[in-house]
Protein backbone atom coordinates (compact mmCIF):
# COMPACT_ATOMS: atom_id res chain seq x y z
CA UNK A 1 136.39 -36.58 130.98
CA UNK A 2 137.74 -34.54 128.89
CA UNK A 3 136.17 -36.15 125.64
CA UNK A 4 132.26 -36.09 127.26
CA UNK A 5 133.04 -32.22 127.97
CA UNK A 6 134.33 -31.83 124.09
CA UNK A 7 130.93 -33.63 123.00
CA UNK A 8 129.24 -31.77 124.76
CA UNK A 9 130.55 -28.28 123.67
CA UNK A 10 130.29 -29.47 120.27
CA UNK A 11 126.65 -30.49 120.58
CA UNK A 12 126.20 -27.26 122.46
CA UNK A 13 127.72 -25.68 119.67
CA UNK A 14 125.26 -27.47 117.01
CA UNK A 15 122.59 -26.70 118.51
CA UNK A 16 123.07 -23.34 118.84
CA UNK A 17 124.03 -23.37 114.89
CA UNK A 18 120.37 -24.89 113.90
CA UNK A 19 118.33 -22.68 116.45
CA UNK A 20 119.82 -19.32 114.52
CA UNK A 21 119.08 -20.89 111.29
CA UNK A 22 115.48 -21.45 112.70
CA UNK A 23 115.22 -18.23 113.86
CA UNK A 24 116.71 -16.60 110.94
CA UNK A 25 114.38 -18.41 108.58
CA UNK A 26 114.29 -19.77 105.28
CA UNK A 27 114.96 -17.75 102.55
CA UNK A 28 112.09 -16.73 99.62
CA UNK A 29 112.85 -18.96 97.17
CA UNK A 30 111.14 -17.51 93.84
CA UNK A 31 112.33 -19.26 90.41
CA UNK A 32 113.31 -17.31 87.70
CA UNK A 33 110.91 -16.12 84.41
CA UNK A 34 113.68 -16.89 82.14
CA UNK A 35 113.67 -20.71 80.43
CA UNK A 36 117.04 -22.88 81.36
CA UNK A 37 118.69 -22.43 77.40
CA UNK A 38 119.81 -26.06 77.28
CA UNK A 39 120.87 -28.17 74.50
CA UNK A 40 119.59 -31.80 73.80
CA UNK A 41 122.00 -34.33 71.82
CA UNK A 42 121.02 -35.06 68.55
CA UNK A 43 120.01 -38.78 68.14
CA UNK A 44 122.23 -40.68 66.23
């Protein structure tokens, strides 16, 4: 019994966790005007 009451505070507790993301929202994701400065391998 106690293990099904454990589950369920846990899923309870999940739940809970994904409807305050939800709520909260995505953040604005906006990529940057600045190029990556990468380097590429010469070839041998």
């Amino acid at each position: 019994m106690r293990a099904l009451l454990a589950a369920a505070i846990g899923l309870a507790a999940a739940l809970a966790l994904v409807l305050t993301v939800t709520a909260i929202g995505a953040p604005s994701g906006r990529t940057s005007p600045k190029p990556l400065l990468t380097t590429v391998p010469e070839h041998p």
